[in-house]
Protein backbone atom coordinates (compact mmCIF):
# COMPACT_ATOMS: atom_id res chain seq x y z
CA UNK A 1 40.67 -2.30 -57.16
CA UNK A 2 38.64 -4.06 -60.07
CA UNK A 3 41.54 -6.92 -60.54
CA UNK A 4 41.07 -7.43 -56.70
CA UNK A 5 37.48 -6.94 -56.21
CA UNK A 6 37.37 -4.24 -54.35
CA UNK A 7 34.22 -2.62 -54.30
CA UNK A 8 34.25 0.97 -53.09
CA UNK A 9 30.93 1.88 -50.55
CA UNK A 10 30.15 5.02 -49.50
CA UNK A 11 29.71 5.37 -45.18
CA UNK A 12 28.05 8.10 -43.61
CA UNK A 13 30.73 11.00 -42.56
CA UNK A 14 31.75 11.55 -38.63
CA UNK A 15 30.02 8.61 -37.88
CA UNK A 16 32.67 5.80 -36.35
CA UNK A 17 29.52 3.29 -36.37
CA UNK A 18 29.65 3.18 -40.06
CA UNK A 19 33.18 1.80 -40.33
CA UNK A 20 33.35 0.27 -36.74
CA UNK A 21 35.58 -2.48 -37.29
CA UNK A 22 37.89 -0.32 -38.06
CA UNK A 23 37.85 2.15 -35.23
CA UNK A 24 37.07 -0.56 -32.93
CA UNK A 25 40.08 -2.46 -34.10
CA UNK A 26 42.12 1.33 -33.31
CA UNK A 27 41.14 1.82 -30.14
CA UNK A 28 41.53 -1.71 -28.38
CA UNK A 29 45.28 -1.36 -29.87
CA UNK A 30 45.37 2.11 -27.99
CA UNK A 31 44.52 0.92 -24.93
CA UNK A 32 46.45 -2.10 -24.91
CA UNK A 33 49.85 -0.01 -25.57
CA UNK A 34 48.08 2.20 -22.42
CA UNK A 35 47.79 -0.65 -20.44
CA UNK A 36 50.78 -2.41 -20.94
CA UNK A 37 53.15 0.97 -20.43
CA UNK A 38 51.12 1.39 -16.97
CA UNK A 39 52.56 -1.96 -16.33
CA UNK A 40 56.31 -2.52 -17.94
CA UNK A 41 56.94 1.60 -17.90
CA UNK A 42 59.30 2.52 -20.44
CA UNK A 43 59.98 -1.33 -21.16
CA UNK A 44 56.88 -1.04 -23.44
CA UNK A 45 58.41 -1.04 -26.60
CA UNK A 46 59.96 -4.56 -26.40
CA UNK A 47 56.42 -6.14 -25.99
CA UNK A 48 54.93 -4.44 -29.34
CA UNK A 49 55.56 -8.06 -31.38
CA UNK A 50 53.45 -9.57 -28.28
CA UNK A 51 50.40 -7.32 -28.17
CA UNK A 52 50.52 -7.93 -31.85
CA UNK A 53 50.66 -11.47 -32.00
CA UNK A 54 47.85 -11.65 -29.06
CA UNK A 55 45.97 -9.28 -31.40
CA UNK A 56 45.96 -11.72 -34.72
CA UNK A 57 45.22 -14.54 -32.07
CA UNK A 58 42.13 -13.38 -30.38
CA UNK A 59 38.97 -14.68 -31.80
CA UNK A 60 36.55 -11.71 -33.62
CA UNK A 61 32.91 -11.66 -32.21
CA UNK A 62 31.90 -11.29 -35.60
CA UNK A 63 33.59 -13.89 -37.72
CA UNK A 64 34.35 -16.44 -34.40
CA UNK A 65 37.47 -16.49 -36.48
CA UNK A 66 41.20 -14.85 -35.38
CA UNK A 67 42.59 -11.96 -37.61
CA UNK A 68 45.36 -14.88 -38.31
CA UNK A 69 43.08 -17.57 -39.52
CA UNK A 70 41.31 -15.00 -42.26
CA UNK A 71 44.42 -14.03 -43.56
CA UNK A 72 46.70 -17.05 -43.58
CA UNK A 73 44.00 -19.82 -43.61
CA UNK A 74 45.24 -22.04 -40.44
CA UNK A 75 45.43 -21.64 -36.53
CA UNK A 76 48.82 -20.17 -35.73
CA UNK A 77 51.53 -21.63 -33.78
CA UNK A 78 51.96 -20.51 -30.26
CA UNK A 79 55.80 -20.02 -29.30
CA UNK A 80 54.54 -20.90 -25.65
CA UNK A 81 52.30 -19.53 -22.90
CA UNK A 82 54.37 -16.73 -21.45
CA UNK A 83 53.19 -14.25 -18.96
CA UNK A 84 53.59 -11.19 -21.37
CA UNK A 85 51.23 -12.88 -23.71
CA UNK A 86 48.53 -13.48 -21.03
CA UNK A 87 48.56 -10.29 -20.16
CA UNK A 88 48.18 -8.93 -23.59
CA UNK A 89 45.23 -10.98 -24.03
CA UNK A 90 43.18 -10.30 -20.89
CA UNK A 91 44.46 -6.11 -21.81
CA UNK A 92 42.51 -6.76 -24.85
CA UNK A 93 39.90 -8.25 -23.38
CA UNK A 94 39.82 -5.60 -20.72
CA UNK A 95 39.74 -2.98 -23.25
CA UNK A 96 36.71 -4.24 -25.16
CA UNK A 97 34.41 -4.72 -22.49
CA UNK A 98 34.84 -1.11 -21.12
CA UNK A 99 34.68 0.37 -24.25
CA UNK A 100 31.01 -2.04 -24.73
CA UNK A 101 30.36 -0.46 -20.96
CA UNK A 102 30.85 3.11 -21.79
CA UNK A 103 28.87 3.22 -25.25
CA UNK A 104 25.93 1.23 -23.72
CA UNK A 105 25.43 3.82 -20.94
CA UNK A 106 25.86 7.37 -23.21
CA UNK A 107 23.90 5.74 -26.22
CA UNK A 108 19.98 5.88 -26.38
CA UNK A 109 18.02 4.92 -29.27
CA UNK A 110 15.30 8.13 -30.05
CA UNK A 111 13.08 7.85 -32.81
CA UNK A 112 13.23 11.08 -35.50
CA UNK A 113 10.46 11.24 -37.73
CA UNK A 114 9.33 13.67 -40.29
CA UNK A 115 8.73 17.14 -38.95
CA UNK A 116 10.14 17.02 -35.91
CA UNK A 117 12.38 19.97 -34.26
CA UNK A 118 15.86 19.09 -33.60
CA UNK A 119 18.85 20.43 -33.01
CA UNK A 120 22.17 20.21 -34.71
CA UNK A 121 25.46 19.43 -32.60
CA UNK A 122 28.06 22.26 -33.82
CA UNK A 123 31.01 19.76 -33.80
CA UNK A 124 31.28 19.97 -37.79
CA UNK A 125 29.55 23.11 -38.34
CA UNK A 126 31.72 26.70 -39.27
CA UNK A 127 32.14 28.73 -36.52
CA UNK A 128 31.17 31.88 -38.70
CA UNK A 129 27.98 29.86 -39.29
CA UNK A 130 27.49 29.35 -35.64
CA UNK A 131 28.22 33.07 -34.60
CA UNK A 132 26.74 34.98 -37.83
CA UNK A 133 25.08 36.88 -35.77
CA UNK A 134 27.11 37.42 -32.51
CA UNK A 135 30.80 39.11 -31.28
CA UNK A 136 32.39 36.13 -30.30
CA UNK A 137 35.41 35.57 -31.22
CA UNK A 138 36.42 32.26 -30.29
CA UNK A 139 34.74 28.76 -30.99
CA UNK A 140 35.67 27.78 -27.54
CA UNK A 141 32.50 29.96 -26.57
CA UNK A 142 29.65 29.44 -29.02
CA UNK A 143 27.27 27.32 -28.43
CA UNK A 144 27.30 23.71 -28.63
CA UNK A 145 24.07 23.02 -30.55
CA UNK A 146 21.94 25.20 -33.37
CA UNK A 147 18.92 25.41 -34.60
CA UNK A 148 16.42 23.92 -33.89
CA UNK A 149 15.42 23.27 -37.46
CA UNK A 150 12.83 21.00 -38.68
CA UNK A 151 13.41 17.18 -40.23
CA UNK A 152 11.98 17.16 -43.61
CA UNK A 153 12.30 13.24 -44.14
CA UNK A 154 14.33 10.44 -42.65
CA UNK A 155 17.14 8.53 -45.68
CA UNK A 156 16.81 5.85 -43.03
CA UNK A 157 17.55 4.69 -39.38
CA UNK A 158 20.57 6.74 -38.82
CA UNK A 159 20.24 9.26 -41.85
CA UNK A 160 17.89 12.70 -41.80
CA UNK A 161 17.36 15.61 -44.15
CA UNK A 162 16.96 18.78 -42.22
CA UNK A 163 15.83 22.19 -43.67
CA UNK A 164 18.15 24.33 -42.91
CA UNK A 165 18.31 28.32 -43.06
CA UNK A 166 19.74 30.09 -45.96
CA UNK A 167 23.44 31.12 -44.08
CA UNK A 168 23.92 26.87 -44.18
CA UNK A 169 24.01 26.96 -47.92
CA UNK A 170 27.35 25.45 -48.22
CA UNK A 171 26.32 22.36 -45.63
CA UNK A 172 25.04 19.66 -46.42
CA UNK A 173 21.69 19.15 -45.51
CA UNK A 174 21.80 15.06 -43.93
CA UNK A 175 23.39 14.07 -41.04
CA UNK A 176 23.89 11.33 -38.61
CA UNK A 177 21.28 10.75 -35.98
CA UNK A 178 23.96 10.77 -33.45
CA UNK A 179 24.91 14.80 -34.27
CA UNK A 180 20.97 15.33 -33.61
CA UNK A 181 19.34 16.70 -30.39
CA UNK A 182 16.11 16.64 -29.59
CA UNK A 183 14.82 20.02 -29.20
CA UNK A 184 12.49 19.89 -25.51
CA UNK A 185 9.21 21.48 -25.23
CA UNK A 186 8.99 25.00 -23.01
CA UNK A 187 7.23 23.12 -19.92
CA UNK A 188 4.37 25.90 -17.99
CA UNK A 189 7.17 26.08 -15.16
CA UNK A 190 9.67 27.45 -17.18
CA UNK A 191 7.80 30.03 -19.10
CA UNK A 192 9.80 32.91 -18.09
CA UNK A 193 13.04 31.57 -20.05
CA UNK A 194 13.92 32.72 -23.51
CA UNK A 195 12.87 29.77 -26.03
CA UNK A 196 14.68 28.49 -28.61
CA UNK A 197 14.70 30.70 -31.84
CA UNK A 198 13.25 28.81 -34.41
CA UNK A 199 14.44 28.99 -37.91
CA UNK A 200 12.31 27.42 -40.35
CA UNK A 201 12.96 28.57 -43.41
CA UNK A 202 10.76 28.28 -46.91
CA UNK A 203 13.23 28.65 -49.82
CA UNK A 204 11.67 30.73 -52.71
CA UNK A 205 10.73 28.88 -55.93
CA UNK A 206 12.89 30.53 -58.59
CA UNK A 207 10.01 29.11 -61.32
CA UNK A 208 7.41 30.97 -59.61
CA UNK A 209 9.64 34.06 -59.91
CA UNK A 210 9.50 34.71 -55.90
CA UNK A 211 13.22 35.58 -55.46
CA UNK A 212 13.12 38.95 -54.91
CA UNK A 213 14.75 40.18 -51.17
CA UNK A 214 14.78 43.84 -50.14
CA UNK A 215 17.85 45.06 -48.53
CA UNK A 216 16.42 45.90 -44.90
CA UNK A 217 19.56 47.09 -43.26
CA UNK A 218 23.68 46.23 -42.56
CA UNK A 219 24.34 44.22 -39.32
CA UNK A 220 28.25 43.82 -39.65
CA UNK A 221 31.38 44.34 -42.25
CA UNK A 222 34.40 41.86 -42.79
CA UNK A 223 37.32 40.35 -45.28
CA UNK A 224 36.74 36.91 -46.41
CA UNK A 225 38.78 35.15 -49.19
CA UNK A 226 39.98 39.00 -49.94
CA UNK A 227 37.10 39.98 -50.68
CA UNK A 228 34.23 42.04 -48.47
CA UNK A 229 31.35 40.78 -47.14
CA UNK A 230 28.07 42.59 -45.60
CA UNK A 231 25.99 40.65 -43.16
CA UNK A 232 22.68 41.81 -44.48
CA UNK A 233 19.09 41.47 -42.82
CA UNK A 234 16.55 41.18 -44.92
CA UNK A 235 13.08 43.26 -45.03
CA UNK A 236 10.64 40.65 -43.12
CA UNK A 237 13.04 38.13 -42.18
CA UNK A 238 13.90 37.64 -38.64
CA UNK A 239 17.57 38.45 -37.93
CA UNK A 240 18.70 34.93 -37.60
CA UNK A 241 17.90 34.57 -41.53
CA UNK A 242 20.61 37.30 -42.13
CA UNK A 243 23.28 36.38 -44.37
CA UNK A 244 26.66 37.14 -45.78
CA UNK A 245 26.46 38.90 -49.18
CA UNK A 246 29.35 40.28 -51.50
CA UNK A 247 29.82 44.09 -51.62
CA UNK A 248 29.97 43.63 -55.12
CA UNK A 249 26.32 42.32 -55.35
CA UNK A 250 25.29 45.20 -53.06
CA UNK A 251 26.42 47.94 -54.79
CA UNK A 252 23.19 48.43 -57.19
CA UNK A 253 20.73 48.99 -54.00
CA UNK A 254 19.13 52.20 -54.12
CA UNK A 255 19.98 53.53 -51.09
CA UNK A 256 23.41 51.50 -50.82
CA UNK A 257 25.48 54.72 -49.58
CA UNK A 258 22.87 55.46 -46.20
CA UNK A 259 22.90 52.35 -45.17
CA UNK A 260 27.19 52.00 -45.15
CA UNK A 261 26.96 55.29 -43.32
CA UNK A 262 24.53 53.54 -41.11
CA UNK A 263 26.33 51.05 -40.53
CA UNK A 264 29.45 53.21 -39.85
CA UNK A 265 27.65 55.21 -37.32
CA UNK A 266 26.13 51.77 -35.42
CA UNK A 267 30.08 50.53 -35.32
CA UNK A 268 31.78 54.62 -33.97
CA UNK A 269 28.11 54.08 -31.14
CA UNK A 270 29.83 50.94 -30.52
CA UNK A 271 33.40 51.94 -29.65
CA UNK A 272 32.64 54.57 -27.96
CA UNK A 273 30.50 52.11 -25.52
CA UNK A 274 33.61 50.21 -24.93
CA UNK A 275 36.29 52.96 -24.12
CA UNK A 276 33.65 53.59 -21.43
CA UNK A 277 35.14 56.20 -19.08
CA UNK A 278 38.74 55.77 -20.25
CA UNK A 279 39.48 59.36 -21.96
CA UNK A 280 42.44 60.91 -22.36
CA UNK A 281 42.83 64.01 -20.04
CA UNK A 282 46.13 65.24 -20.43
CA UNK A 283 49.85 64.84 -22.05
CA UNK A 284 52.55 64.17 -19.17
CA UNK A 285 56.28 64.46 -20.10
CA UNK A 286 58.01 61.38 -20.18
CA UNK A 287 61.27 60.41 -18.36
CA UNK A 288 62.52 57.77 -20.54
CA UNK A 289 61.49 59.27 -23.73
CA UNK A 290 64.08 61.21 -26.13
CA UNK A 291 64.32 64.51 -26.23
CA UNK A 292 61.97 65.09 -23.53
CA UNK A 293 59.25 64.38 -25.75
CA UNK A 294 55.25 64.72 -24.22
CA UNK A 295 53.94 61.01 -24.11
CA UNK A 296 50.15 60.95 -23.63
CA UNK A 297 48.60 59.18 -20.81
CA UNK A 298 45.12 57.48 -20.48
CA UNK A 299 44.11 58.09 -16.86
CA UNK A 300 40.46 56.50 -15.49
CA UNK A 301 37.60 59.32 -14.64
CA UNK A 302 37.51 58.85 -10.76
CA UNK A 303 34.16 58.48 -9.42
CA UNK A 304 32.55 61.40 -7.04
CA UNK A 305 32.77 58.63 -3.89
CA UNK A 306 36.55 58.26 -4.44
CA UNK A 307 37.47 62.21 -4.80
CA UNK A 308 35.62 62.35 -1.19
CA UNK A 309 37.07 59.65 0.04
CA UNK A 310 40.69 61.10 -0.49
């Protein structure tokens, strides 16, 4: 890279705008190879060397210059107006202006400043960071944004800082404008629905020695890495500041035995919720088992209406 003098900047990450000749460049080729098999069908593959050669022929926007010119230093040599090339060209063409059409209508230029409550798109966040505190299961389900949390300065036009809570320790804290949201003010007609839980968070100063947490109680258990994990709420702290904390570092609490059998007792409470009225009444014998072994079977408690209704 140093012979050729290449120089190696840094872009902003999930941000196509940062390298956007690039991506640009990827998608025009995309849709021209859609365009042109919705018009040869499976004849497509023959006109590759055309939509190339249309595509180092077409003059940039930003240089006024073709891809050819730049790289071989003269105008290239047409081998003849065909009607395979035309059509490559106005498929190019095509392509760029709806792609211009579609980002000017979805993009809208907000201001962030300092201080200002936004909230955070969860397309690159964890999924255990977006459900810490939840039973879902599935990232197909959780919720598209977070927060809102608070910008503590703007890096620049498309760069903020956000303080985030202590279970996004392992993000990192700037992101692009475009994975912001503004968060919307509760208007007086809409008082009656639940606001958004704010998280602002003031990390202690470890020189002022105010680092000490109590252990408040045990929300959930799991395996991560091998190892087990406590999601632990903290004495004071709202539950959305509970985080994920090694057994290991757990073990010299006090009173770390009561609150596993806590724990314990909140997780039996909760299974017992979900057989609901499914118990098992009886043991019926089995005609396909061996040996005329008893099988049990789980029967449904029938309500009062449906023993008078038979």
């Amino acid at each position: 890279m140093k012979i050729m003098g290449v120089k190696l900047r840094m872009t902003t990450a999930h941000r196509a705008q940062a390298d956007g000749q690039v991506e640009r460049q990827n998608r025009v080729l995309e849709d021209s190879l859609r365009c042109m098999t919705s018009i040869h069908g499976s004849e497509w593959s023959d006109l590759l060397g055309t939509i190339e050669f249309a595509h180092t022929t077409l003059v940039s926007a930003f240089t006024s210059l073709t891809p050819f010119e730049i790289d071989c230093g003269r105008v290239a040599r047409h081998p003849g107006s065909s009607h395979a090339s035309k059509q490559a060209q106005q498929a190019l063409l095509n392509a760029k202006q709806k792609q211009k059409q579609y980002y000017d209508k979805r993009r809208a230029e907000i201001d962030f400043k300092s201080g200002d409550l936004v909230l955070l798109k969860t397309e690159i966040v964890l999924f255990r960071q977006v459900s810490h505190n939840t039973e879902l299961t599935k990232a197909k389900l959780s919720a598209r944004c977070v927060g809102p949390f608070p910008i503590e300065y703007m890096a620049n036009e498309n760069m903020a800082r956000l303080k985030l809570p202590k279970r996004f320790k392992r993000v990192h804290p700037f992101f692009s404008v475009d994975l912001l949201v503004a968060c919307p003010e509760q208007h007086e007609r809409f008082r009656s629905r639940p606001k958004y839980k704010e998280t602002l968070v003031e990390l202690p100063d470890p020189a002022e020695g105010d680092d000490m947490r109590i252990v408040e109680k045990l929300l959930a258990k799991r395996q991560y890495n091998r190892k087990t994990e406590y999601l632990v709420q903290w004495l004071g702290e709202p539950p959305s500041e509970s985080t994920w904390e090694l057994e290991k570092n757990l073990k010299h609490v006090i009173h770390w035995r009561r609150l596993v059998k806590e724990l314990r007792g909140q997780q039996r409470a909760k299974c017992t919720i979900l057989r609901g009225d499914c118990q098992l009444l009886a043991t019926d014998a089995n005609p396909r088992s061996h040996a005329g072994k008893q099988q049990p079977v789980c029967r449904t408690r029938k309500t009062q209406e449906e023993l008078q209704q038979q």
